[in-house]
Protein backbone atom coordinates (compact mmCIF):
# COMPACT_ATOMS: atom_id res chain seq x y z
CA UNK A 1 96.82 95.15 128.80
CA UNK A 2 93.74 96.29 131.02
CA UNK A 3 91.38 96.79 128.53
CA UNK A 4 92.00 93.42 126.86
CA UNK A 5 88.32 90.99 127.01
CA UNK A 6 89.09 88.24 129.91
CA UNK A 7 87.82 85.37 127.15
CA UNK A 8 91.23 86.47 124.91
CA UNK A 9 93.22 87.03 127.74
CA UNK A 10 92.35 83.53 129.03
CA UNK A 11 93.26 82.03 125.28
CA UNK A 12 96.72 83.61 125.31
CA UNK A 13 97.38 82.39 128.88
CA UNK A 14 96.08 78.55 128.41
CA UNK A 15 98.34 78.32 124.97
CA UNK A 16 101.42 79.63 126.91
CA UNK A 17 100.88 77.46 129.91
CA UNK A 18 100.25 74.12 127.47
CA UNK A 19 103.86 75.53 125.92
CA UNK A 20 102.03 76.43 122.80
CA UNK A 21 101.71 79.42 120.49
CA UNK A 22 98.40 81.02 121.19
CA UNK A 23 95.87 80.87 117.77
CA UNK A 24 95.03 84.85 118.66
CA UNK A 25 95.82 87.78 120.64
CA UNK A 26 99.91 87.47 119.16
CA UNK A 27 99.70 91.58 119.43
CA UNK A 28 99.63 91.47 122.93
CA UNK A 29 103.28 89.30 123.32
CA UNK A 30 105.21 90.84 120.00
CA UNK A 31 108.66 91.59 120.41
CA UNK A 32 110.99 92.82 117.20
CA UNK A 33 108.29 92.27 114.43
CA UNK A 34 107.78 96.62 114.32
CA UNK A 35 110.29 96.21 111.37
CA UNK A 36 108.33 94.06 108.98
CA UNK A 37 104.57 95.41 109.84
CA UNK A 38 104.47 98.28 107.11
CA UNK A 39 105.66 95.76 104.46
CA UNK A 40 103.33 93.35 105.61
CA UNK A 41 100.61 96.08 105.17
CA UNK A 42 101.74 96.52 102.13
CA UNK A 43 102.02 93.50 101.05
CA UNK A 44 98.24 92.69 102.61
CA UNK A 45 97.15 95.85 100.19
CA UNK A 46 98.80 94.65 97.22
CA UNK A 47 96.46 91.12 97.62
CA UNK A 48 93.05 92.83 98.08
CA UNK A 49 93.47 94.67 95.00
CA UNK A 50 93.96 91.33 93.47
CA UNK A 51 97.38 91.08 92.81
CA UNK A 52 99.42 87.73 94.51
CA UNK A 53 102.27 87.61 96.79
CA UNK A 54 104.69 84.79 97.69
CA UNK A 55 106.63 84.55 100.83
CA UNK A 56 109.42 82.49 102.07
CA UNK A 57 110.37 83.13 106.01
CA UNK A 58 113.15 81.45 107.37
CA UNK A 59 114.64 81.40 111.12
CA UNK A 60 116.36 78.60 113.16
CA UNK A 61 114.44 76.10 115.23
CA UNK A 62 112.50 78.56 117.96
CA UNK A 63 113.21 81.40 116.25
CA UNK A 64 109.44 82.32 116.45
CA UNK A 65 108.35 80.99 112.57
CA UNK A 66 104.96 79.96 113.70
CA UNK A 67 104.41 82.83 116.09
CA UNK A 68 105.43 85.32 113.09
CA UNK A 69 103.26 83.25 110.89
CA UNK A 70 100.18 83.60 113.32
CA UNK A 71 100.60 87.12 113.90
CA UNK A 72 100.61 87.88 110.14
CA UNK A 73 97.54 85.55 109.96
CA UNK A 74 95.98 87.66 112.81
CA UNK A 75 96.44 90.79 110.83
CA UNK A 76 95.25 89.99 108.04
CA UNK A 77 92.11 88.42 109.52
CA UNK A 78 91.24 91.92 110.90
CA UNK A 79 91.57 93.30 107.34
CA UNK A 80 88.55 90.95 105.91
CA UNK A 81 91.36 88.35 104.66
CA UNK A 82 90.42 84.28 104.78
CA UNK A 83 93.81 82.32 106.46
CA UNK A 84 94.83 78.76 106.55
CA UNK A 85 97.64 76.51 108.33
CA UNK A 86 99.13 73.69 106.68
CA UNK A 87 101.45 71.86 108.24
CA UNK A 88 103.86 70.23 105.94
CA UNK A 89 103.88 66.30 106.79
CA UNK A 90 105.20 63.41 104.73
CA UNK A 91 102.82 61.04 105.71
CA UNK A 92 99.77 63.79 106.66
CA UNK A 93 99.92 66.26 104.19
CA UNK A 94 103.02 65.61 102.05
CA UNK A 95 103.32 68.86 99.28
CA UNK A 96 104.00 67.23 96.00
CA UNK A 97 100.17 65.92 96.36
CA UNK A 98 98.66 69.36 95.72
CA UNK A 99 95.30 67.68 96.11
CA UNK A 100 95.76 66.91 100.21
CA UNK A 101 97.43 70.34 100.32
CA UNK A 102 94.04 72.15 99.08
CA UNK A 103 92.09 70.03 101.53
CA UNK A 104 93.63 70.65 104.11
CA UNK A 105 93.54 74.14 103.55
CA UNK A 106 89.76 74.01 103.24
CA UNK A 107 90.31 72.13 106.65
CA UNK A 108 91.57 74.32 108.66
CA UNK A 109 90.11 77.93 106.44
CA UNK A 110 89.09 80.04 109.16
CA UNK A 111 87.65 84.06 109.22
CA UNK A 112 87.44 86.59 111.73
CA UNK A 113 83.74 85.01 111.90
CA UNK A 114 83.90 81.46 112.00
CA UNK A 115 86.83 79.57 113.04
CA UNK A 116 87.94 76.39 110.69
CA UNK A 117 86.65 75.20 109.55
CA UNK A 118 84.61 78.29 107.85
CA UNK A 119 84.25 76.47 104.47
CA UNK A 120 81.02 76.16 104.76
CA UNK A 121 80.33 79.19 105.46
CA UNK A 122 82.21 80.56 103.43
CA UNK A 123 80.24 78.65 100.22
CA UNK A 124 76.50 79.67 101.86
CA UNK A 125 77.77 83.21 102.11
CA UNK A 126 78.98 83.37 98.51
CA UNK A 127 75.50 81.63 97.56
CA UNK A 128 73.85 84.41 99.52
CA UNK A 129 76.08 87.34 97.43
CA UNK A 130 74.97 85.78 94.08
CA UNK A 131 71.32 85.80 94.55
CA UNK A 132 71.69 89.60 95.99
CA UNK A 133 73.91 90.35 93.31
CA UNK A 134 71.11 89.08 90.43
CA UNK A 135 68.12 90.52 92.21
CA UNK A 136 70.14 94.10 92.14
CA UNK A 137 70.96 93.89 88.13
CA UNK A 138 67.02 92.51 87.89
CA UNK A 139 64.55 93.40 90.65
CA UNK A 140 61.89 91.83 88.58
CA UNK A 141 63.56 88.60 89.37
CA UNK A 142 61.80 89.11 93.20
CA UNK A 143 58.40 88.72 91.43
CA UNK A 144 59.42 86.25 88.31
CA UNK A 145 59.35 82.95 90.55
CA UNK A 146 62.02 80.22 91.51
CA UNK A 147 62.96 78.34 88.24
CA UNK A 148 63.68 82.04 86.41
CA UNK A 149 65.64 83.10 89.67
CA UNK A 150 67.83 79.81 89.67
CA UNK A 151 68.36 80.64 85.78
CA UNK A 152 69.71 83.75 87.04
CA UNK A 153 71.88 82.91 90.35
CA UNK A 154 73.40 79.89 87.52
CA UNK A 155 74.32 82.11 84.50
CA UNK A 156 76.23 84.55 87.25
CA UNK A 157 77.66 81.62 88.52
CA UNK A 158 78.91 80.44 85.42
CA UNK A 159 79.82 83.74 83.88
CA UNK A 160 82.05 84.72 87.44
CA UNK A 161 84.00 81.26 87.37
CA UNK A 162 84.60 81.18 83.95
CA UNK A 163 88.32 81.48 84.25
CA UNK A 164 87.90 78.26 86.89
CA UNK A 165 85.58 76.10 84.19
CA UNK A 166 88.11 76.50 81.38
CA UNK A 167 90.53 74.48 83.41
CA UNK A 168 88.30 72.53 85.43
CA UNK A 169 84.90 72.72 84.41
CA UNK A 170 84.04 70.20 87.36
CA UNK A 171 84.14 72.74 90.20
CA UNK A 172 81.09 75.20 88.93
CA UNK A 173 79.37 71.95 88.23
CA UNK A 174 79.71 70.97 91.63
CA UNK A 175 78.98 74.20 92.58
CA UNK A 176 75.66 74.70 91.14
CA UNK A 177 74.70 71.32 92.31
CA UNK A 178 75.52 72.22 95.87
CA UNK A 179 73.42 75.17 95.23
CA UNK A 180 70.29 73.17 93.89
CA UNK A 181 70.34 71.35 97.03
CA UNK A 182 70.78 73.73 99.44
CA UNK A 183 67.31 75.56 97.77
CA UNK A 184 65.97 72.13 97.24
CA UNK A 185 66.40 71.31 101.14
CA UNK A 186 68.33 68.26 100.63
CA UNK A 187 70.88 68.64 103.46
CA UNK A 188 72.48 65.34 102.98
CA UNK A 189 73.48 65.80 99.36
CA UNK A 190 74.65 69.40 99.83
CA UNK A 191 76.64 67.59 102.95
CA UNK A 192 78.03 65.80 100.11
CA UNK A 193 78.78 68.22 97.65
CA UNK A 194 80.11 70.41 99.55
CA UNK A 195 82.54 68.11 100.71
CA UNK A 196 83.81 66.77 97.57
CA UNK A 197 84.45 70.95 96.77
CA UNK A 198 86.04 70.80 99.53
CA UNK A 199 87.97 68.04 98.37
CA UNK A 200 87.28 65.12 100.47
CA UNK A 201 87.75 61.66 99.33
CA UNK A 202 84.77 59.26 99.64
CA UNK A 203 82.27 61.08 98.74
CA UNK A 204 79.19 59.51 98.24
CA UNK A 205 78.62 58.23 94.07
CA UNK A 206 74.91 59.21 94.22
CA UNK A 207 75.80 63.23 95.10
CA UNK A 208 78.22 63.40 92.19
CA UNK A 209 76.54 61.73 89.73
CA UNK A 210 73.92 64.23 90.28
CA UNK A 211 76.50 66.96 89.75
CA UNK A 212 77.96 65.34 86.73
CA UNK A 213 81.24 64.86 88.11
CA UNK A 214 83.12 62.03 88.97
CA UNK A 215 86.33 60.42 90.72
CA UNK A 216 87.92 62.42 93.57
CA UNK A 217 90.24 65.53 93.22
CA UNK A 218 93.44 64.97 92.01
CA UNK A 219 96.94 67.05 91.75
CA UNK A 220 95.69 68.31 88.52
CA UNK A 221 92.95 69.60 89.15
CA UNK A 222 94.25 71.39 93.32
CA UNK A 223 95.20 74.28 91.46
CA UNK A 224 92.38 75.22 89.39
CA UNK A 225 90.06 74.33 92.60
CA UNK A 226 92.37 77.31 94.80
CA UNK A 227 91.44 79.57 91.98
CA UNK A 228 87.76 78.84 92.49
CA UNK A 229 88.36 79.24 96.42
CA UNK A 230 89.82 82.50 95.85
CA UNK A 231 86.97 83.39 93.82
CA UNK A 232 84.45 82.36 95.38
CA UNK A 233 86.18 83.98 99.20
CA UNK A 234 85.96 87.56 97.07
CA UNK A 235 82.45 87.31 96.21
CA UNK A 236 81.68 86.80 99.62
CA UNK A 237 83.49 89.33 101.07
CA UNK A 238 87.04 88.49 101.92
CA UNK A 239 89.72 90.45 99.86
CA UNK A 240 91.89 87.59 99.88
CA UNK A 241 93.64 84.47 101.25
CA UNK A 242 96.38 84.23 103.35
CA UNK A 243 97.97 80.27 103.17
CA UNK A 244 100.71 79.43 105.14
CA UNK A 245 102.86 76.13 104.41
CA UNK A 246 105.02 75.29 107.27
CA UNK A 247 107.68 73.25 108.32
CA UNK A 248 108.69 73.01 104.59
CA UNK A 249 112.20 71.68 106.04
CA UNK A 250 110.23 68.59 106.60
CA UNK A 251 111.32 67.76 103.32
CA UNK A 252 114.79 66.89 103.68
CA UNK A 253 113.97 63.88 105.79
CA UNK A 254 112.03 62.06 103.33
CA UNK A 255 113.10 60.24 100.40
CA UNK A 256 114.67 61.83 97.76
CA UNK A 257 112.41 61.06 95.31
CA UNK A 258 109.30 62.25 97.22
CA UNK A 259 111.57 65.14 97.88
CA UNK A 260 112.06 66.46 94.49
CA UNK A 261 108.42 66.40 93.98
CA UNK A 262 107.74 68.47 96.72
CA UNK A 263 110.30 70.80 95.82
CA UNK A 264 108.92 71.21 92.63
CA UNK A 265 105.55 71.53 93.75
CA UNK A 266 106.86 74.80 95.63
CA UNK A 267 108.48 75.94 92.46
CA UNK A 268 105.02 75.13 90.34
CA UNK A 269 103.27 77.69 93.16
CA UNK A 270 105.80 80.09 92.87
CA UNK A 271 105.69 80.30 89.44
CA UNK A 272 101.73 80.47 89.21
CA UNK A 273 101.53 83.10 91.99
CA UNK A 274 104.44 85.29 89.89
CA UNK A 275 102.20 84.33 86.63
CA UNK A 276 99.29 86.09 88.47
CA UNK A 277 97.28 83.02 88.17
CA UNK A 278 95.89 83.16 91.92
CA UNK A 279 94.42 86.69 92.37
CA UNK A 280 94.17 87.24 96.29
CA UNK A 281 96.99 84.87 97.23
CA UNK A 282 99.29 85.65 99.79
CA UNK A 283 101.75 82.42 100.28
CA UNK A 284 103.90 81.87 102.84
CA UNK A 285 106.15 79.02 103.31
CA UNK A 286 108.60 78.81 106.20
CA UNK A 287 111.77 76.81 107.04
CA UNK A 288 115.15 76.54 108.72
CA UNK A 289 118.20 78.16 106.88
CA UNK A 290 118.90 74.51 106.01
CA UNK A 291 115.87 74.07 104.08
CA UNK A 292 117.14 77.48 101.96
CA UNK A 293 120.88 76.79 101.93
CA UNK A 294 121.39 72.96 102.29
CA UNK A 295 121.97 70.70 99.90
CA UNK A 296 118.83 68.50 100.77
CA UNK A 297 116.15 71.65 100.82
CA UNK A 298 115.92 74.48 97.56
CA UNK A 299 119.79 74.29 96.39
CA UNK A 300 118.61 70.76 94.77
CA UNK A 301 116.07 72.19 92.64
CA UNK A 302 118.36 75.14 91.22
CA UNK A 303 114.95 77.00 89.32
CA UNK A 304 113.78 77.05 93.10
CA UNK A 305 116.68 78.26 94.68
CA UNK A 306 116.95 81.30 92.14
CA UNK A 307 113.59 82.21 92.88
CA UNK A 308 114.47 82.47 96.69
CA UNK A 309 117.65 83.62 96.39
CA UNK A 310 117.95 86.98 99.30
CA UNK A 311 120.99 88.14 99.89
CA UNK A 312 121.42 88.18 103.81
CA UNK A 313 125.85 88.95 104.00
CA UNK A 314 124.91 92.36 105.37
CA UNK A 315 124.05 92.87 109.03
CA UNK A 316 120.89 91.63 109.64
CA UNK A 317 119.66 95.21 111.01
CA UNK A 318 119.49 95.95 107.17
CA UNK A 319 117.40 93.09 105.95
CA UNK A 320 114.79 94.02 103.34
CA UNK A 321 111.46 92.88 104.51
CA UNK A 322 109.91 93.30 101.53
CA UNK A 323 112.36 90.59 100.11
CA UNK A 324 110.88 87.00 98.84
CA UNK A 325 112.69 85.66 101.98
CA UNK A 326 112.96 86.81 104.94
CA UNK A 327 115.13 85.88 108.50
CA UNK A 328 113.80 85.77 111.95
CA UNK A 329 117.06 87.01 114.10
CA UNK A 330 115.32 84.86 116.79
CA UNK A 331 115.71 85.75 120.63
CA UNK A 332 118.14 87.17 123.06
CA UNK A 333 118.12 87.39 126.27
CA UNK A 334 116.39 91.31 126.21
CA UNK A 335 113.63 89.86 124.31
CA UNK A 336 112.82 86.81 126.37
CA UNK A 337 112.65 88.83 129.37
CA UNK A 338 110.82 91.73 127.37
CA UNK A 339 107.93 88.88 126.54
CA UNK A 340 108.21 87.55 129.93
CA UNK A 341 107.34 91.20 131.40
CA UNK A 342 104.03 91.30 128.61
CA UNK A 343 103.02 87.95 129.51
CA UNK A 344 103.20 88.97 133.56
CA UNK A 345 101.35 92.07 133.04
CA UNK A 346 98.71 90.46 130.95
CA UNK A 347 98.13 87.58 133.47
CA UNK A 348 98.46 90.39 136.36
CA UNK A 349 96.10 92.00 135.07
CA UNK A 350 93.65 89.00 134.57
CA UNK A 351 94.02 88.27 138.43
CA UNK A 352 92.48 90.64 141.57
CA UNK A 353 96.68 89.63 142.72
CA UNK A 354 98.56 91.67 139.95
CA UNK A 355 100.07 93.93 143.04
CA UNK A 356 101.32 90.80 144.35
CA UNK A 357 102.48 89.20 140.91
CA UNK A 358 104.27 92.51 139.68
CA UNK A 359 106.09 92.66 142.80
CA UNK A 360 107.10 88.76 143.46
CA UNK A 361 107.74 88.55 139.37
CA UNK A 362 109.67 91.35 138.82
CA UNK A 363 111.81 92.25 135.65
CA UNK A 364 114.98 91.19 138.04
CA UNK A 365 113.45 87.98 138.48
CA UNK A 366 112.16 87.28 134.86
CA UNK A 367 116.25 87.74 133.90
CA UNK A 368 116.90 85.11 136.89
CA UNK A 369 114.30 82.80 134.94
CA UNK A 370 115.29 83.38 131.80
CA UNK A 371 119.08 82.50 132.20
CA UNK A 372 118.18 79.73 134.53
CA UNK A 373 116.04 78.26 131.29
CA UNK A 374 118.72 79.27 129.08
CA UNK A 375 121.42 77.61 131.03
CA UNK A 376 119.47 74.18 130.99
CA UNK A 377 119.07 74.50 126.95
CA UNK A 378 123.07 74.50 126.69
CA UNK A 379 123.19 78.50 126.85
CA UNK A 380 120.88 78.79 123.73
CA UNK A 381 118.44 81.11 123.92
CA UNK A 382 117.11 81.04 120.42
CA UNK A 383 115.21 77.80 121.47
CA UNK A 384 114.30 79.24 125.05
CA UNK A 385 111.06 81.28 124.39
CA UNK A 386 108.81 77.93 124.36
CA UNK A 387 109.65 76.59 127.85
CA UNK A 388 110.41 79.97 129.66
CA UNK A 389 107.21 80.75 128.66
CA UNK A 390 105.59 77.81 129.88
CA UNK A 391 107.24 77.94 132.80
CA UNK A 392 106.15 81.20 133.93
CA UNK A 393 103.12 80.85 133.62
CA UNK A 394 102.37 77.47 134.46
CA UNK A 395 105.07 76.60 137.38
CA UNK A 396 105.28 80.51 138.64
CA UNK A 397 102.91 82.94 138.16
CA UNK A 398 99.46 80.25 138.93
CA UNK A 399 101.60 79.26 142.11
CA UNK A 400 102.17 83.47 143.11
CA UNK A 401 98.28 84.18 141.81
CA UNK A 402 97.23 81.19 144.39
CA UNK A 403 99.29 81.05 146.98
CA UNK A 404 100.22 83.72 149.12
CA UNK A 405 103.36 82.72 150.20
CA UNK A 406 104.86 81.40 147.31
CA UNK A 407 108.26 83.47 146.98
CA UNK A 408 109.51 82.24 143.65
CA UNK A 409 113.13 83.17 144.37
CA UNK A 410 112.79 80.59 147.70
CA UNK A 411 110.49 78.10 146.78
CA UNK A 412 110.89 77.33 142.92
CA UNK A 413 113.70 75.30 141.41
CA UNK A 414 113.35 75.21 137.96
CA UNK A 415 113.43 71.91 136.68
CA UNK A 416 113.53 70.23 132.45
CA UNK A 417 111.80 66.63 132.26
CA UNK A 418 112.52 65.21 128.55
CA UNK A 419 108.86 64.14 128.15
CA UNK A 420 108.14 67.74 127.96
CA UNK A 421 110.32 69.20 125.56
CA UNK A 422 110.63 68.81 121.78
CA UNK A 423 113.27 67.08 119.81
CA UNK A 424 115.63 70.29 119.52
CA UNK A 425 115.12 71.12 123.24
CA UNK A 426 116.30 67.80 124.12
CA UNK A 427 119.40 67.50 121.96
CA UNK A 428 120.39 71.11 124.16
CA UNK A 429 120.08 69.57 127.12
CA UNK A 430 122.41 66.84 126.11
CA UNK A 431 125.39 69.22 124.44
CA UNK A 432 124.00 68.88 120.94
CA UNK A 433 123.51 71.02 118.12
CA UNK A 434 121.77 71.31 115.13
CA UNK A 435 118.40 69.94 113.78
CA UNK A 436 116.76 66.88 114.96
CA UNK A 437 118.39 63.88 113.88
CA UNK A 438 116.54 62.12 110.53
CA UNK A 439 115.38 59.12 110.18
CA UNK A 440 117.77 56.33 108.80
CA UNK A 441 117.80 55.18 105.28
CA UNK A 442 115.77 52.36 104.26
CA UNK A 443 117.94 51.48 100.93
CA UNK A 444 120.63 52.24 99.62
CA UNK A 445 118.90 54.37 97.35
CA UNK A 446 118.43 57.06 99.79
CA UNK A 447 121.75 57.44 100.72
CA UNK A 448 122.98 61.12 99.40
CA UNK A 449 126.87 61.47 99.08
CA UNK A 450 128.33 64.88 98.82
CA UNK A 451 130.87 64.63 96.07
C-alpha cells in the first residue's frame, strides 16, 4: 500500500467515502476474485488475437457486479485494451435500440491514455497509423505531395474497412470525410463528422452532405458501426474492446413488449460475437439471478436462455470461470472486514496518523463495524460492503486522521438515514427482501400471469 501514487490513493478514498465504486485502483481493495484472474487472462488473450468473447456475470444486489466489472475493465486497460460502461436504462439507454447502445459506448470509451471520452482520440490516432502505415509501404509518398498522399491514406482506408463498407458503406464515407477536414483545417466540420461516427443525433446537414451520407444512425446500421470501432481501435493500437452492459435486470421492469426486444437484442449480440463477426470483442453483461432464472429476464426468450444456460447445482467452490456465466458468491462477514483492513491501511498510509489509525481501527474494531452495519441491513451482509465502506471512511477514519481524541469505540454510534441508501438497502432496514419493488402496470396489457 506504501508505494501506491497519493493522486490514486486519493481517487480510491473519495469514491469510497461518496459510497461509490472507485473508476481505478480496484487491485488495491480485491477480495475473492484470485479464482477468476487466469481465465480472465485468458480470456483477455483470446480477444487480442482477434477472436470474441461473450460474458454473462450474475450476483445478487451488492454482490460486487460493478466492482468485478471495473476491475476486469482495469485489467484489461493495462493490457492496451479500449473499455466502455453502459448502463442499461429504459428511458436512457434502453438495449433493443442498438443505435443509443453504440453511442453511448463511444460516450463513455475510455484508454489507459485518455479517459471518456477517448473517441476522439482514438479516430486522430488511427488517422495518424494510416498515414505512417502508407509512407512505410511508399516512402516516395514523403516527396510526391498532398493530393497523391490523400490518394494513398484513402485507398488504405478503404481497403482496411472493407468488411465495414459491405454492410454499411456510410461509415468509411464518413470516415474519409472526417479525415479531409481534419488535413483541410476545418475544425467545425470534423467536430461534426466525428460526431455523427460517433453516432450523435443532430448533426449538422451541411457536414454530411459533404460526406455523402445522410439521416442519423439507426439499429441497423449499430452493428456494422462496432465493427468499424473495433477496427479502427486495432489500427491504432488497442488489441481490443472490452464493453460492459449492466444492470441488464433492468429489463424486467419495463413493458413486455419493450422487453422482448431487448432480450432479443442480447441474443442478436450473442449470436454475432459466437459468429465471429466482432473481432476484439469482449462482452459482458451482468444481472441478478432473476434476470437469468426468472420468468421476466432470459427464460422468456428460450434461444437466450440456452445460450446462458451454466450449470451452478454444485458447490459454488467448483464454479467454472471460464463458463458463459458466471456467480459472484457476494460477501461474508471475513471479507467485509478483510476490505475494511485494505481500505484502513491504504488511507493509513495516505495520512502522517497511520500509527494512530492502525491502532484506534483495528481488525477487532472493523468486525464491531461490520456487524453493527450488518445488523442495521436486517443481518444481510451481501448488501453491506457499500455503506460499511462509506462509513469507515467517511464517519471514522477522517474523524481518527483529524482528531486526536476521537476513540471510535466511545464516541461513534453508527447511524442509517434513508436518504442515503439505495432502494435494496432500504427495503433491509424495513424487514424486506428481494429486489426493489417495480413500477405498477399502466394497462392491462402489462399484466403477466403465471399460468
Amino acid at each position: 500500500m506504501s508505494q501506491v501514487s497519493p493522486r490514486r490513493r486519493r481517487e480510491v478514498v473519495d469514491a469510497l467515502r461518496r459510497g461509490t465504486v472507485p473508476s481505478q485502483g480496484l487491485d488495491l481493495l480485491a477480495v475473492g476474485l484470485e479464482r477468476f484472474v487466469d481465465a480472465v487472462d485468458g480470456e483477455l488473450s483470446t480477444v487480442a488475437g482477434g477472436g470474441s468473447v461473450f460474458k454473462a456475470v450474475r450476483g445478487d444486489y451488492g454482490a460486487g457486479k460493478t466492482f468485478f466489472t471495473r476491475y476486469l475493465a482495469e485489467r484489461s486497460l493495462k493490457k492496451g485494451f479500449a473499455t466502455a460502461e453502459v448502463q442499461v436504462s429504459e428511458t436512457e439507454t434502453p438495449l433493443h435500440k442498438l443505435e443509443t447502445v453504440y453511442r453511448r459506448v463511444t460516450e463513455s470509451l475510455r484508454t489507459a491514455s485518455v479517459a471518456p471520452s477517448a473517441f476522439r482520440s482514438v479516430l486522430d490516432s488511427w488517422l495518424f497509423t494510416l498515414e505512417s502505415d502508407a509512407l512505410t509501404a511508399d516512402p516516395a509518398l514523403a516527396e510526391a505531395g498532398q493530393e497523391r498522399m490523400a490518394e494513398a491514406v484513402d485507398a488504405l482506408l478503404d481497403q482496411r474497412l472493407a468488411a465495414v463498407s459491405a454492410r454499411t458503406p456510410t461509415f468509411a464515407m464518413a470516415l474519409r470525410a472526417y479525415r479531409k477536414a481534419v488535413t483541410d483545417n476545418d475544425p467545425s466540420k470534423a467536430d461534426a463528422l466525428a460526431a455523427w461516427l460517433g453516432g450523435q443525433p443532430h448533426v449538422a446537414a451541411a457536414a454530411k452532405r459533404a460526406a455523402g451520407v445522410r439521416g442519423d444512425l439507426d439499429h441497423f446500421g449499430a452493428l456494422a458501426f462496432l465493427q468499424g470501432l473495433l477496427l479502427v481501435l486495432r489500427d491504432a493500437g488497442h488489441p481490443g474492446l472490452l464493453l460492459v452492459l449492466d444492470e441488464v435486470e433492468t429489463l424486467q421492469r419495463m413493458r413486455s413488449d419493450v422487453r422482448d426486444k431487448a432480450l432479443n437484442a442480447i441474443r442478436q449480440l450473442v449470436d454475432e460475437v459466437d459468429a465471429g463477426r466482432f473481432p476484439g470483442l469482449y462482452l459482458v453483461i451482468t444481472g441478478t439471478p432473476a434476470f437469468f432464472d426468472g420468468p421476466s429476464g432470459a427464460p422468456r426468450l428460450p434461444p437466450l436462455a440456452q445460450r446462458l444456460a451454466t450449470d451452478f447445482a454444485t458447490d459454488a467452490r467448483f464454479d467454472n470461470p471460464r463458463a458463459v456465466q458466471i456467480r459472484l458468491r457476494g460477501f461474508d462477514e471475513r471479507s467485509l472486514v478483510e476490505v475494511g483492513s485494505k481500505v484502513r491501511d491504504l488511507y493509513a498510509d495516505g495520512t502522517e496518523h497511520g500509527d494512530r489509525i492502525r491502532h484506534e481501527v483495528d481488525d477487532a474494531y472493523l468486525v464491531e463495524l461490520a456487524r453493527a452495519v450488518t445488523g442495521k441491513l436486517g443481518g444481510k451482509v451481501g448488501i453491506a460492503p457499500r455503506v460499511f465502506l462509506k462509513k469507515l471512511v467517511g464517519e471514522v477514519l477522517d474523524r481518527v486522521d483529524q482528531f486526536p481524541d476521537f476513540d471510535p469505540r466511545r464516541d461513534y454510534a453508527l447511524t442509517l438515514r434513508q436518504e442515503e441508501l439505495s432502494d435494496v438497502e432500504r427495503q433491509a432496514t424495513s424487514g424486506n427482501s428481494g429486489p426493489p419493488r417495480v413500477r405498477p402496470a399502466s394497462s392491462p396489457d402489462e399484466v403477466e400471469l403465471d399460468l
